[in-house]
C-alpha atoms as a PDB file:
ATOM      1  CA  UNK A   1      40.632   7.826   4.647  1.00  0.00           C
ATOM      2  CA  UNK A   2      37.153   7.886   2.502  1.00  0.00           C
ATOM      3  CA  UNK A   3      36.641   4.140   3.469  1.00  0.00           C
ATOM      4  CA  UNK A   4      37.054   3.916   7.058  1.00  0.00           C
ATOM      5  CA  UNK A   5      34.298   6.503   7.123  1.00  0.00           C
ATOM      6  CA  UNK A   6      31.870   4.929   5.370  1.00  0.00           C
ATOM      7  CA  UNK A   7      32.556   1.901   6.738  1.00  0.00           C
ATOM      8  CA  UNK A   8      32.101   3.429  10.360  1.00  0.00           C
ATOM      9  CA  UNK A   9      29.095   5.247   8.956  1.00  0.00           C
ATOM     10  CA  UNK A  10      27.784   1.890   7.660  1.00  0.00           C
ATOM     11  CA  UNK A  11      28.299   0.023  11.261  1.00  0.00           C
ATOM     12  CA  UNK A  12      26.972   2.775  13.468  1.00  0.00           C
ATOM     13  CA  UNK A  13      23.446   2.844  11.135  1.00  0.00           C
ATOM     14  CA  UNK A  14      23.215  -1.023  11.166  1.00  0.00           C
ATOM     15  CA  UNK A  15      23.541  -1.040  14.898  1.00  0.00           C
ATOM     16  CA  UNK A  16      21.005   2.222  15.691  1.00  0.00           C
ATOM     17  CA  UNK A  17      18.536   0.480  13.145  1.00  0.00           C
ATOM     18  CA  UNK A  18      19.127  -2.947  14.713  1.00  0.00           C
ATOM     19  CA  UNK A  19      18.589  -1.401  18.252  1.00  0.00           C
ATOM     20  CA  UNK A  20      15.452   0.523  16.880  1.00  0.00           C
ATOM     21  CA  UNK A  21      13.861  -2.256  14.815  1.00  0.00           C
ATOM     22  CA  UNK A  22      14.625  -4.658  18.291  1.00  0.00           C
ATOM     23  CA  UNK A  23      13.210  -1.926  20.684  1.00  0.00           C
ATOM     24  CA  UNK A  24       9.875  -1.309  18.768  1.00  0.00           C
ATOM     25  CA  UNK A  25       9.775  -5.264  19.066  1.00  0.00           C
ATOM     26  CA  UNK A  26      10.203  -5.560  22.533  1.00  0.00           C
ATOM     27  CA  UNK A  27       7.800  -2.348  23.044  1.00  0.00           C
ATOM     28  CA  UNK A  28       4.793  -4.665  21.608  1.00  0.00           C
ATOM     29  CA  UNK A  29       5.592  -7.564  22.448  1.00  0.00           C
ATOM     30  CA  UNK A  30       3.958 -10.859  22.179  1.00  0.00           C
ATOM     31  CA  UNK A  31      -0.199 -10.787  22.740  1.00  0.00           C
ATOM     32  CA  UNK A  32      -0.887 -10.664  26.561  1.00  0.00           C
ATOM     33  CA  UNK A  33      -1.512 -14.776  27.818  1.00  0.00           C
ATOM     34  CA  UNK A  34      -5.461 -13.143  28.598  1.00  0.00           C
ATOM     35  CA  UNK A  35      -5.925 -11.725  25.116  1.00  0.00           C
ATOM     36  CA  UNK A  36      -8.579 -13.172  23.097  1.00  0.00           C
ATOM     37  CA  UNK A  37      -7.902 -14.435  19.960  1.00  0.00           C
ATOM     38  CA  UNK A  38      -9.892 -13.416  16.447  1.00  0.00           C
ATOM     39  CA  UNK A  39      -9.313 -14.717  13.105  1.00  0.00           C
ATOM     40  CA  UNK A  40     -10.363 -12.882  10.142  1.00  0.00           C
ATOM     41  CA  UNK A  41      -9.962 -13.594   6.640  1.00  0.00           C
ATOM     42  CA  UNK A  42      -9.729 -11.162   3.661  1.00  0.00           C
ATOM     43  CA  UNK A  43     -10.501 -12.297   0.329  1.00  0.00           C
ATOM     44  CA  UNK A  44     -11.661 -10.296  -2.894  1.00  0.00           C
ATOM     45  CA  UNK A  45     -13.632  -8.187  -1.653  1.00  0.00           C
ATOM     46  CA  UNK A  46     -14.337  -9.107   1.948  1.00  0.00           C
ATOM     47  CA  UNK A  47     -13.640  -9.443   5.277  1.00  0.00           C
ATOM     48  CA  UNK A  48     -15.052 -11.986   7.346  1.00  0.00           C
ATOM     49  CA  UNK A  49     -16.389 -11.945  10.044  1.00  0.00           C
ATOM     50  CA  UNK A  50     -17.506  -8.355   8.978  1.00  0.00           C
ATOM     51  CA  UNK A  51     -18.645  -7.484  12.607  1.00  0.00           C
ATOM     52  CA  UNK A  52     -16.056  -7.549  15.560  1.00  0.00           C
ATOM     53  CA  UNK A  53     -18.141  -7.420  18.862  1.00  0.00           C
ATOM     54  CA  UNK A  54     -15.186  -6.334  21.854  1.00  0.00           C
ATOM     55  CA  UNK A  55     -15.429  -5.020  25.285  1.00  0.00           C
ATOM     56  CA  UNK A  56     -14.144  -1.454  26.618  1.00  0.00           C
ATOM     57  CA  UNK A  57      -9.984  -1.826  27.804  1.00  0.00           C
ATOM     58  CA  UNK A  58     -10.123  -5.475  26.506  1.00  0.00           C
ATOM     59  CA  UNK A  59      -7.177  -6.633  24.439  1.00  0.00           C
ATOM     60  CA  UNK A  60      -7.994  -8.838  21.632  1.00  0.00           C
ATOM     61  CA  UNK A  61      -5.607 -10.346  19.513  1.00  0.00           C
ATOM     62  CA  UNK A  62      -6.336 -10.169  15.880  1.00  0.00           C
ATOM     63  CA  UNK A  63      -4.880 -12.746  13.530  1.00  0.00           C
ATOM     64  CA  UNK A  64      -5.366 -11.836  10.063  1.00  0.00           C
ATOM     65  CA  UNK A  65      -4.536 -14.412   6.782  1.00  0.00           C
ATOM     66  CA  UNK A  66      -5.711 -13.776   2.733  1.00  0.00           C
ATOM     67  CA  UNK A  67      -4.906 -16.361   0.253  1.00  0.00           C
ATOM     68  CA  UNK A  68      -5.331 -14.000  -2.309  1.00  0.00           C
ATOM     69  CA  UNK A  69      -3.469 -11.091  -3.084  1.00  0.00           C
ATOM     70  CA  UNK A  70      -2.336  -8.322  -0.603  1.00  0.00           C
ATOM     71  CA  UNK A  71      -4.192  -7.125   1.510  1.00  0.00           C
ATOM     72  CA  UNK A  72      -4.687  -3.850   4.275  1.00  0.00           C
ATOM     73  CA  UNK A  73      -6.402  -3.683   7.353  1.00  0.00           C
ATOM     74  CA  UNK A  74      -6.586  -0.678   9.192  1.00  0.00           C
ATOM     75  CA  UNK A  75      -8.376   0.798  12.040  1.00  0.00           C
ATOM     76  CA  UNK A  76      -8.622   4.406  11.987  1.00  0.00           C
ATOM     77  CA  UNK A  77     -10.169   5.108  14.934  1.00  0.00           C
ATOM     78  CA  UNK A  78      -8.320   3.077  17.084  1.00  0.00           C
ATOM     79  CA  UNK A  79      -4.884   4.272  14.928  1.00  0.00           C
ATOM     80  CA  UNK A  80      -3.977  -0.021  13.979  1.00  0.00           C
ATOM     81  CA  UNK A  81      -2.780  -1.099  10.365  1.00  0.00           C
ATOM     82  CA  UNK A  82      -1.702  -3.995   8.851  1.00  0.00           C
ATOM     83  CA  UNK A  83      -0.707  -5.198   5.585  1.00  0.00           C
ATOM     84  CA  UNK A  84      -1.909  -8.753   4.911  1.00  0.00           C
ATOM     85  CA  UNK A  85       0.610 -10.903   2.767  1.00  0.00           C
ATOM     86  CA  UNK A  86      -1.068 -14.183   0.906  1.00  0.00           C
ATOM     87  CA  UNK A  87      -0.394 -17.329   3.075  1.00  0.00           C
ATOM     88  CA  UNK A  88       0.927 -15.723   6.161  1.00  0.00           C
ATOM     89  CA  UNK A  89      -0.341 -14.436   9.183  1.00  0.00           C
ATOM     90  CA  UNK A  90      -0.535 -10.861  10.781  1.00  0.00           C
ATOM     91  CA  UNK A  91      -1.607 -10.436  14.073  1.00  0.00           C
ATOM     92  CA  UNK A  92      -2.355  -6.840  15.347  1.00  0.00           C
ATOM     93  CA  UNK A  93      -3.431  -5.950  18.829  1.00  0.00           C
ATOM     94  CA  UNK A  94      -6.280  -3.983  19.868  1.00  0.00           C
ATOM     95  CA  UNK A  95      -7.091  -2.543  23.197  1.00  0.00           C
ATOM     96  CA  UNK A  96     -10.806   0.071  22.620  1.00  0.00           C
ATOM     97  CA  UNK A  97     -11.004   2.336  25.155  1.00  0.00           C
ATOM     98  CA  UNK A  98     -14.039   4.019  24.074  1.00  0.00           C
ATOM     99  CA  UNK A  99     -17.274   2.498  23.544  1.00  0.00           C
ATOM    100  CA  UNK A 100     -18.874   2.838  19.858  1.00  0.00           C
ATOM    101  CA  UNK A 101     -19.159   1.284  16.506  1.00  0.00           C
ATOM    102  CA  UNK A 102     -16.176   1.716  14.226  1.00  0.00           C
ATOM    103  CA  UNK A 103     -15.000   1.210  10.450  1.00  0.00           C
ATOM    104  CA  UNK A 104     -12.176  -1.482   9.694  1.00  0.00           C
ATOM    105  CA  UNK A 105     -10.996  -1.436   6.337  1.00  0.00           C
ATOM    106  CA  UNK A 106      -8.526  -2.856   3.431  1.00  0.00           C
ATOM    107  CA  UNK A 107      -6.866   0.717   2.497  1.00  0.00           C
ATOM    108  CA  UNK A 108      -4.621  -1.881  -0.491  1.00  0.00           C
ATOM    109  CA  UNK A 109      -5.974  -1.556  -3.640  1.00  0.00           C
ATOM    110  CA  UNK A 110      -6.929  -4.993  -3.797  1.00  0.00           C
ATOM    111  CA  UNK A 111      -9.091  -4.703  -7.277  1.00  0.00           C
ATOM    112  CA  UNK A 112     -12.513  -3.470  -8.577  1.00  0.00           C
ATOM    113  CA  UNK A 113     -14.745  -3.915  -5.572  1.00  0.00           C
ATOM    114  CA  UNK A 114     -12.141  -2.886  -3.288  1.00  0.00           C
ATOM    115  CA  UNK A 115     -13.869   0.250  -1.614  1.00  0.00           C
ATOM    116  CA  UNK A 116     -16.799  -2.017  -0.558  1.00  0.00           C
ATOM    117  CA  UNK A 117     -14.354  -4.066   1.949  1.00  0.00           C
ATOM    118  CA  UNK A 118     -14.918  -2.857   5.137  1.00  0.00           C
ATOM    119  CA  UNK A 119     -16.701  -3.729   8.506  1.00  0.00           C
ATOM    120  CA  UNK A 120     -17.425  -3.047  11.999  1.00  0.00           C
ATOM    121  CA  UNK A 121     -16.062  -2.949  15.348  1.00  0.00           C
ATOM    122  CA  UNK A 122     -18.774  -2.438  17.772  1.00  0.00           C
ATOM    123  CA  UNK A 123     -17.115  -1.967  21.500  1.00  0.00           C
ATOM    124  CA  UNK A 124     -19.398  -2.534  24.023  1.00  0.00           C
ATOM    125  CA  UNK A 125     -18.969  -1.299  28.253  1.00  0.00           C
END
């Protein structure tokens, strides 16, 4: 009787956590056709570009690579992470919709110099 349980118990999670995992997919979605696109790089112990210059209720697409060790990017203000895996590619979409400048930053330890990594996202009207 103990099996059948579990084994239900097993199914039912796999399919909720399939239909979650597929829903937040399909909730983001690919990068609107109009978004621009931005690469930026990480590497011991910087970002570059270090200034992103974007537009109020734009979307940008941001496609971030490292070729060094892992990597974070994250976007307080504007409540957008990422973690930034050696040789692949993370995009993360941004849409400002307040005008300002505002701190991007690699919150993975990444080594000594880490807490100097940062940079700017001035949003413009």
């Amino acid at each position: 009787m103990r099996a059948p349980v579990v084994a239900v118990a097993a199914l039912t999670i796999g399919l909720c956590g399939g239909l979650g995992y597929g829903m937040a997919a399909w909730a983001q979605g690919p990068a609107p056709k109009q978004a621009r696109l931005i690469k930026v790089s990480a590497k011991k112990f910087e970002f570059s570009p270090r200034q992103l210059v974007l537009k109020k209720g734009e979307t940008v697409d941001v496609e971030l690579v490292t070729q060094d060790v892992v990597m974070g990017f994250n976007v307080p203000d504007m409540a957008a992470r990422a973690t930034i895996v050696p040789g692949q590619s993370v995009h993360v979409l941004l849409t400002p919709q307040k005008v300002g400048t505002f701190t991007f930053l690699c919150d993975v330890f990444c080594g000594s110099g880490h807490e100097e990594m940062d940079g700017t996202i001035m949003v413009t009207e």
